[in-house]
PDB file of N, CA and C in Angstrom:
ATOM      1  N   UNK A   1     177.756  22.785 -70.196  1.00  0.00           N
ATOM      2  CA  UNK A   1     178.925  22.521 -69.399  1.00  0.00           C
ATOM      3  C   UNK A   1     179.278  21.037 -69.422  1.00  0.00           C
ATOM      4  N   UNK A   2     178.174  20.097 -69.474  1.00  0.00           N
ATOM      5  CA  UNK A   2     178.507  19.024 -69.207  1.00  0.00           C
ATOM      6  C   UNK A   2     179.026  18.471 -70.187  1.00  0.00           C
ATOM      7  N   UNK A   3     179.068  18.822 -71.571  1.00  0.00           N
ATOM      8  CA  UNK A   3     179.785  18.533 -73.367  1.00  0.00           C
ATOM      9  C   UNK A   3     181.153  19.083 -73.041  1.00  0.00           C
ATOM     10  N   UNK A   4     181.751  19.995 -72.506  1.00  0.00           N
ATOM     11  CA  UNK A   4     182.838  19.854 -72.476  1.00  0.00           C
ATOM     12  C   UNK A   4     183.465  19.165 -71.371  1.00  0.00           C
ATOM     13  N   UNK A   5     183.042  18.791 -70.584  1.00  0.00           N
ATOM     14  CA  UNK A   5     183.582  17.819 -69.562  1.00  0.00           C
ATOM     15  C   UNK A   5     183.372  16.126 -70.263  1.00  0.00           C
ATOM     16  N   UNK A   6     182.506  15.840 -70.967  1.00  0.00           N
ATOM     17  CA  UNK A   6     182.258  14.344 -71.487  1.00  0.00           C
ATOM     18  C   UNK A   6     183.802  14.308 -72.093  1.00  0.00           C
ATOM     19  N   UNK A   7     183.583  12.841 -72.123  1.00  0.00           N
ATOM     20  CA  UNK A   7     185.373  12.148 -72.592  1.00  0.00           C
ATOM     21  C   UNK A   7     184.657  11.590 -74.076  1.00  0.00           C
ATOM     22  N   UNK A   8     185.654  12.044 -75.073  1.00  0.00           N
ATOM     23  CA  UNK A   8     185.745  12.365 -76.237  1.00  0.00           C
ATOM     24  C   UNK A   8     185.767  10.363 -76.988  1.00  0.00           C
ATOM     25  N   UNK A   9     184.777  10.197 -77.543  1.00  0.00           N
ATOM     26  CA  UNK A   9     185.587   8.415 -77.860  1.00  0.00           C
ATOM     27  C   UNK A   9     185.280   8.796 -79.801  1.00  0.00           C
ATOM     28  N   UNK A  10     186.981   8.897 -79.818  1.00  0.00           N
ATOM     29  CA  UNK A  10     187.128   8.632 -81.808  1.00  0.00           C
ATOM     30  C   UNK A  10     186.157   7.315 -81.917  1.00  0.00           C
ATOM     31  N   UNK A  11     185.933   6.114 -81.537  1.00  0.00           N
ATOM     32  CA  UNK A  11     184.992   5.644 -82.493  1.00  0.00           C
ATOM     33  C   UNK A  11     183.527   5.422 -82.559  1.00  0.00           C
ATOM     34  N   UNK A  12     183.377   6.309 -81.426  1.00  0.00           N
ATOM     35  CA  UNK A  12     181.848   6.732 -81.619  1.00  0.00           C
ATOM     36  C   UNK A  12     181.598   7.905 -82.690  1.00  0.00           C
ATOM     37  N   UNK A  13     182.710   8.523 -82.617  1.00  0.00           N
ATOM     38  CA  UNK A  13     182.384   9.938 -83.426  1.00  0.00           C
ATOM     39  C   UNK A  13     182.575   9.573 -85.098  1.00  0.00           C
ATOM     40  N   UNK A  14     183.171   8.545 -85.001  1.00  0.00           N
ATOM     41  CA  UNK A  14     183.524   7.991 -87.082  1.00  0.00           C
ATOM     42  C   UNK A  14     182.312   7.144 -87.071  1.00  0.00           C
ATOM     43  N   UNK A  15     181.585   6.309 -86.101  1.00  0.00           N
ATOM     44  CA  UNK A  15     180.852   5.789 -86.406  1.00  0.00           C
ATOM     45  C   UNK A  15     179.099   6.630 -86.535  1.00  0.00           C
ATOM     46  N   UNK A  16     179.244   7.881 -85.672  1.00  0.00           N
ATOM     47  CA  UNK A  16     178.100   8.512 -85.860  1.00  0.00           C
ATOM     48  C   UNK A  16     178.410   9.284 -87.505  1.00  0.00           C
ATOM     49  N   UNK A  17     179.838   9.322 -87.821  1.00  0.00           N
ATOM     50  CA  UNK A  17     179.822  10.297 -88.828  1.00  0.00           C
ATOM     51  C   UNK A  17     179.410   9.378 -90.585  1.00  0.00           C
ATOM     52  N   UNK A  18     179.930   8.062 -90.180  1.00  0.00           N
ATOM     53  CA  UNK A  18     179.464   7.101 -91.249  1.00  0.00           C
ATOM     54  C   UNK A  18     177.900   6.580 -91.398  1.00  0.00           C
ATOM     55  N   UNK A  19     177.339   6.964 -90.086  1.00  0.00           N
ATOM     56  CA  UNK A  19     175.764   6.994 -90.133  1.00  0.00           C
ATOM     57  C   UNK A  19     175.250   7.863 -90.756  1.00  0.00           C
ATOM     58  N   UNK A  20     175.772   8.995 -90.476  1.00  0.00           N
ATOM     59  CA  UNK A  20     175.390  10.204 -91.627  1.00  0.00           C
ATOM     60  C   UNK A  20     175.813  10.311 -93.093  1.00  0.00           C
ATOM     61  N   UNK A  21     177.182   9.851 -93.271  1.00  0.00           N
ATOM     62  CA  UNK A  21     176.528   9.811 -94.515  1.00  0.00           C
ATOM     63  C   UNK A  21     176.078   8.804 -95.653  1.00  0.00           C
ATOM     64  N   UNK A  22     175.656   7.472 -94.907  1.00  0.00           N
ATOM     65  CA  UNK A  22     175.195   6.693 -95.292  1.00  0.00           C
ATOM     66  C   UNK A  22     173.766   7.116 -95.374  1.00  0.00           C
ATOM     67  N   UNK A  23     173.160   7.841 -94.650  1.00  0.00           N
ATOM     68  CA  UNK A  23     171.694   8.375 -94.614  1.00  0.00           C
ATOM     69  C   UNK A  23     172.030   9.868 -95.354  1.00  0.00           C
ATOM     70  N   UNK A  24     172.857  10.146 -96.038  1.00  0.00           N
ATOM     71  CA  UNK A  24     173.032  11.296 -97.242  1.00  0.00           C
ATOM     72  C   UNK A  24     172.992  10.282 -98.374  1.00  0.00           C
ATOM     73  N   UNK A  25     173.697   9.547 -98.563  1.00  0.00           N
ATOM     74  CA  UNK A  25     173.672   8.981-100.095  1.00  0.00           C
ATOM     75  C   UNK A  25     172.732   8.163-100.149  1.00  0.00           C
ATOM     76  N   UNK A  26     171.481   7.442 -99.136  1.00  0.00           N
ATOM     77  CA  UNK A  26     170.298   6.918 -99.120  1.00  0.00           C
ATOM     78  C   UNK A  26     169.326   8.062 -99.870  1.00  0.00           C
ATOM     79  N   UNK A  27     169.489   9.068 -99.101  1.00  0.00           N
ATOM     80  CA  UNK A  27     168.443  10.238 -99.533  1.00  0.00           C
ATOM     81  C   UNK A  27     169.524  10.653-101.085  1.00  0.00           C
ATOM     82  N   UNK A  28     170.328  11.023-101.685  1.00  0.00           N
ATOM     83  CA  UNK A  28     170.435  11.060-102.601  1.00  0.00           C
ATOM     84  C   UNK A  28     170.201   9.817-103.819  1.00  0.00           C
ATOM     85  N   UNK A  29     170.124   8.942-103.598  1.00  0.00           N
ATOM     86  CA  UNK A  29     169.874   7.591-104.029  1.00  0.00           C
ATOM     87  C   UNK A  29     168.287   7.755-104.640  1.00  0.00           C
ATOM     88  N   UNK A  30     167.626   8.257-103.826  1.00  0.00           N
ATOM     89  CA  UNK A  30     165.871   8.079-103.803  1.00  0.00           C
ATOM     90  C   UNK A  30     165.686   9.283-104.139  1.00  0.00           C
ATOM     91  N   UNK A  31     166.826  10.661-104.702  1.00  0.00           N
ATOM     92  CA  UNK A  31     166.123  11.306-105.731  1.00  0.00           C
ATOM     93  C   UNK A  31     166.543  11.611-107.333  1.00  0.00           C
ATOM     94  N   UNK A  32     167.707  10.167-107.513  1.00  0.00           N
ATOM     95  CA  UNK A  32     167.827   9.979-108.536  1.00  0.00           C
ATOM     96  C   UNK A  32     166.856   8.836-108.890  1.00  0.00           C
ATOM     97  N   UNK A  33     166.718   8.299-108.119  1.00  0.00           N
ATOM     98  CA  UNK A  33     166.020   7.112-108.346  1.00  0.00           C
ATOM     99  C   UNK A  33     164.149   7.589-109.007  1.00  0.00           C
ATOM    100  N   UNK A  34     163.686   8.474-108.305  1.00  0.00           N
ATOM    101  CA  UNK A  34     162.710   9.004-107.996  1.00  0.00           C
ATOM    102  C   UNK A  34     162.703  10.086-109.937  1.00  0.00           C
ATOM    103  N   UNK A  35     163.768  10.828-110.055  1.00  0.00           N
ATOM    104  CA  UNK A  35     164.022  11.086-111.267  1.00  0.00           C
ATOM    105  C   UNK A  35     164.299  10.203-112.194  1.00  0.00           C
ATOM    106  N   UNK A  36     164.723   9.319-112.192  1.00  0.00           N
ATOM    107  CA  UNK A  36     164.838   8.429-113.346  1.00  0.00           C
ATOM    108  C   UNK A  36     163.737   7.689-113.675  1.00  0.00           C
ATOM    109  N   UNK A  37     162.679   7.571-112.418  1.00  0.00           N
ATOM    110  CA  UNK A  37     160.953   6.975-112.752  1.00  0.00           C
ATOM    111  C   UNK A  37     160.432   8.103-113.225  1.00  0.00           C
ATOM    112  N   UNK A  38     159.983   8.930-113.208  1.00  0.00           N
ATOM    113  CA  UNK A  38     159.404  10.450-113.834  1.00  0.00           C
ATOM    114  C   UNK A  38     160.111  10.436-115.318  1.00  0.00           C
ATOM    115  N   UNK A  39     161.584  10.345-115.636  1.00  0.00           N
ATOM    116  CA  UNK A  39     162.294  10.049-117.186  1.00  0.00           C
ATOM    117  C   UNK A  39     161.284   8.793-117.881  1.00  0.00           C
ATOM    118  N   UNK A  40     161.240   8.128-117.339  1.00  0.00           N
ATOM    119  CA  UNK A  40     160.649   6.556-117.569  1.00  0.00           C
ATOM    120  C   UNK A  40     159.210   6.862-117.780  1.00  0.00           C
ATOM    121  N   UNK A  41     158.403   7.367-117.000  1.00  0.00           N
ATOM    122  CA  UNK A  41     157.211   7.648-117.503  1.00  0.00           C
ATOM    123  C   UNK A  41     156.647   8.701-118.418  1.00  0.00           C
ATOM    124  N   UNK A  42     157.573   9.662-118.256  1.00  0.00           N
ATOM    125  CA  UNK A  42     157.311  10.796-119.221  1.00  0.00           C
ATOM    126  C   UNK A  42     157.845  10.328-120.814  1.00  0.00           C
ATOM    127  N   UNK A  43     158.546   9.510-120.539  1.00  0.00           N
ATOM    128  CA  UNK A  43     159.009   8.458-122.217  1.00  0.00           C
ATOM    129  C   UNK A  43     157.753   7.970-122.859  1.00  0.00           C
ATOM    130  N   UNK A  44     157.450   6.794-121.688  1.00  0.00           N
ATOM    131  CA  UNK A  44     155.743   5.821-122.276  1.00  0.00           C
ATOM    132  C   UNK A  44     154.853   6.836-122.367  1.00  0.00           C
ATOM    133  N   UNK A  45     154.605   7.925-121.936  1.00  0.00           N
ATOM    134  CA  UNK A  45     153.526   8.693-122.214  1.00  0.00           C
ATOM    135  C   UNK A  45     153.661   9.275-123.511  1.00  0.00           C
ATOM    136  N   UNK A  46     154.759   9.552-123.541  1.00  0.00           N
ATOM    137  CA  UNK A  46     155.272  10.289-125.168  1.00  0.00           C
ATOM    138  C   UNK A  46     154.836   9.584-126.031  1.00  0.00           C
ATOM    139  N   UNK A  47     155.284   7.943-126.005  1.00  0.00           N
ATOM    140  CA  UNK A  47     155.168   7.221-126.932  1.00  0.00           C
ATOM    141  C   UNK A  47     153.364   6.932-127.464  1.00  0.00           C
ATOM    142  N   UNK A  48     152.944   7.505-125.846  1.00  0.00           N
ATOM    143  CA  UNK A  48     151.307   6.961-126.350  1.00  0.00           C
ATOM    144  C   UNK A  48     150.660   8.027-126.764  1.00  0.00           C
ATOM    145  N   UNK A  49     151.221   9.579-127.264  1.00  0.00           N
ATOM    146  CA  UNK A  49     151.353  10.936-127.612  1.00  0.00           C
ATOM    147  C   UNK A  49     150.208  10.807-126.497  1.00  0.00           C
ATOM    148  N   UNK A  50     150.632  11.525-125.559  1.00  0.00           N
ATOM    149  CA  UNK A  50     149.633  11.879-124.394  1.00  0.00           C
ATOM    150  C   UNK A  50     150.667  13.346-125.094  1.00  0.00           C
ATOM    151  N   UNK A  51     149.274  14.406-124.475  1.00  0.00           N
ATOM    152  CA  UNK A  51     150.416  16.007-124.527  1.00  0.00           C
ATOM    153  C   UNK A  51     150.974  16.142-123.741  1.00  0.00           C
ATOM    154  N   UNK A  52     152.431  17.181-124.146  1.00  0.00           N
ATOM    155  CA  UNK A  52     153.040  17.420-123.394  1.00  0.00           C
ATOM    156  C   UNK A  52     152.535  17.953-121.891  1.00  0.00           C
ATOM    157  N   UNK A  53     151.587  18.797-121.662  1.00  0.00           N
ATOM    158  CA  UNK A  53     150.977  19.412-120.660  1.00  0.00           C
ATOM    159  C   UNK A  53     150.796  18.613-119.886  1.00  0.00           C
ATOM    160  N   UNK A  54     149.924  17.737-120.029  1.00  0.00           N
ATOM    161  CA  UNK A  54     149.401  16.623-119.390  1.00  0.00           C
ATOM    162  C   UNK A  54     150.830  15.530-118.933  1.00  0.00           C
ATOM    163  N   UNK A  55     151.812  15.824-119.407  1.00  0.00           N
ATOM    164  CA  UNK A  55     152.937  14.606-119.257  1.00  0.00           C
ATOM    165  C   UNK A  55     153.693  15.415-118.284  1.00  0.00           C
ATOM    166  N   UNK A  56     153.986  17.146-118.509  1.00  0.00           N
ATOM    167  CA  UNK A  56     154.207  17.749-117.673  1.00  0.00           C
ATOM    168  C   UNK A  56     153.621  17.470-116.003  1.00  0.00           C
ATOM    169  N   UNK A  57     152.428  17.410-116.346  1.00  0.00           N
ATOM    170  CA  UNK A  57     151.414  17.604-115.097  1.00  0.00           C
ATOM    171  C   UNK A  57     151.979  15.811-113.918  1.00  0.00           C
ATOM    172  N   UNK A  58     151.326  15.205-114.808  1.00  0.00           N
ATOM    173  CA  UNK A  58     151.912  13.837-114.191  1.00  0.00           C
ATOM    174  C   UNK A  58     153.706  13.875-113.791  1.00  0.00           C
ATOM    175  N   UNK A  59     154.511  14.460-114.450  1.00  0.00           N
ATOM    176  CA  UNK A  59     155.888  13.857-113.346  1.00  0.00           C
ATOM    177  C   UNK A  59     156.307  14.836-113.055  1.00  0.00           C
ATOM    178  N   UNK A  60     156.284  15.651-112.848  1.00  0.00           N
ATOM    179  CA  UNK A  60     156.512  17.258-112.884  1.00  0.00           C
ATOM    180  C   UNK A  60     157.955  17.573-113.165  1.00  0.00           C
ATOM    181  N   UNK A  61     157.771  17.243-114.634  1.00  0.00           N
ATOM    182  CA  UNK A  61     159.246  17.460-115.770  1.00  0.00           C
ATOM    183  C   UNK A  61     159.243  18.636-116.063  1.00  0.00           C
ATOM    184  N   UNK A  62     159.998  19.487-116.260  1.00  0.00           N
ATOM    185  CA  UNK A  62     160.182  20.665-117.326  1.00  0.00           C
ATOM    186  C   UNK A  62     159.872  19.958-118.674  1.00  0.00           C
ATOM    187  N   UNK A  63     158.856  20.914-119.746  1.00  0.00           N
ATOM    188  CA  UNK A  63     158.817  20.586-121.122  1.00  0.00           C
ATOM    189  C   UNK A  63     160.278  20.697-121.575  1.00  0.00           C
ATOM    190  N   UNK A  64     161.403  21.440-121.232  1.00  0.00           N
ATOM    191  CA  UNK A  64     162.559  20.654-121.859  1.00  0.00           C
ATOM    192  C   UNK A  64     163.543  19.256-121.429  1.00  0.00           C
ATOM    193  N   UNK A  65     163.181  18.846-120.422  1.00  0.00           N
ATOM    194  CA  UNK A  65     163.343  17.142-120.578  1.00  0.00           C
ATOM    195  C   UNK A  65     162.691  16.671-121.527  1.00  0.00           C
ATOM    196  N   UNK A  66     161.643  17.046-120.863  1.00  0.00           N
ATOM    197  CA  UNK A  66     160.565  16.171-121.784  1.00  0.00           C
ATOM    198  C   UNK A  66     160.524  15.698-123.380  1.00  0.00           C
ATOM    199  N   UNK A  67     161.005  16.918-124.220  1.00  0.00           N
ATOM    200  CA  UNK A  67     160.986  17.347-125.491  1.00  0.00           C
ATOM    201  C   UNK A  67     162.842  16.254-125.531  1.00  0.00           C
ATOM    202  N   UNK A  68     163.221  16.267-124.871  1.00  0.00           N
ATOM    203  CA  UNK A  68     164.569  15.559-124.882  1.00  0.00           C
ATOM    204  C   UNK A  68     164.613  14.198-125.159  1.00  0.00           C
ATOM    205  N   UNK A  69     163.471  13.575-124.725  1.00  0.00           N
ATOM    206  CA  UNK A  69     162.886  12.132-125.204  1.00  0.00           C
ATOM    207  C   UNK A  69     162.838  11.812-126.240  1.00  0.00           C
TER     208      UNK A  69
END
């Protein structure tokens, strides 16, 4: 009852809504970011022919990224 009686303020509500999605594209940020280190290591491992399995195991790539290197 008491949410519809509160008085409505537009710039609390753009400013809670720009908090959100500034904390969406943070968290999307850190799982490209997070994928592009796993690309990066599953590369140097290639290069040092570690097996695929084992390169699998460490970034947890699909063998077809991987093989994409």
């Amino acid at each position: 009852m008491n949410m519809l009686i509160a008085e409505y303020d537009y710039d609390v509500d753009i400013a809670v809504q720009r908090e959100e999605e500034r904390e969406i594209a943070l968290k999307e940020g850190e799982v490209k970011g997070s994928y592009q280190k796993a690309l990066e290591t599953a590369r140097l491992m290639k290069q040092s022919h570690c097996k695929l399995d084992f390169i699998m195991q460490i970034t947890g790539l699909p063998l077809s990224e991987i093989e994409k290197l």
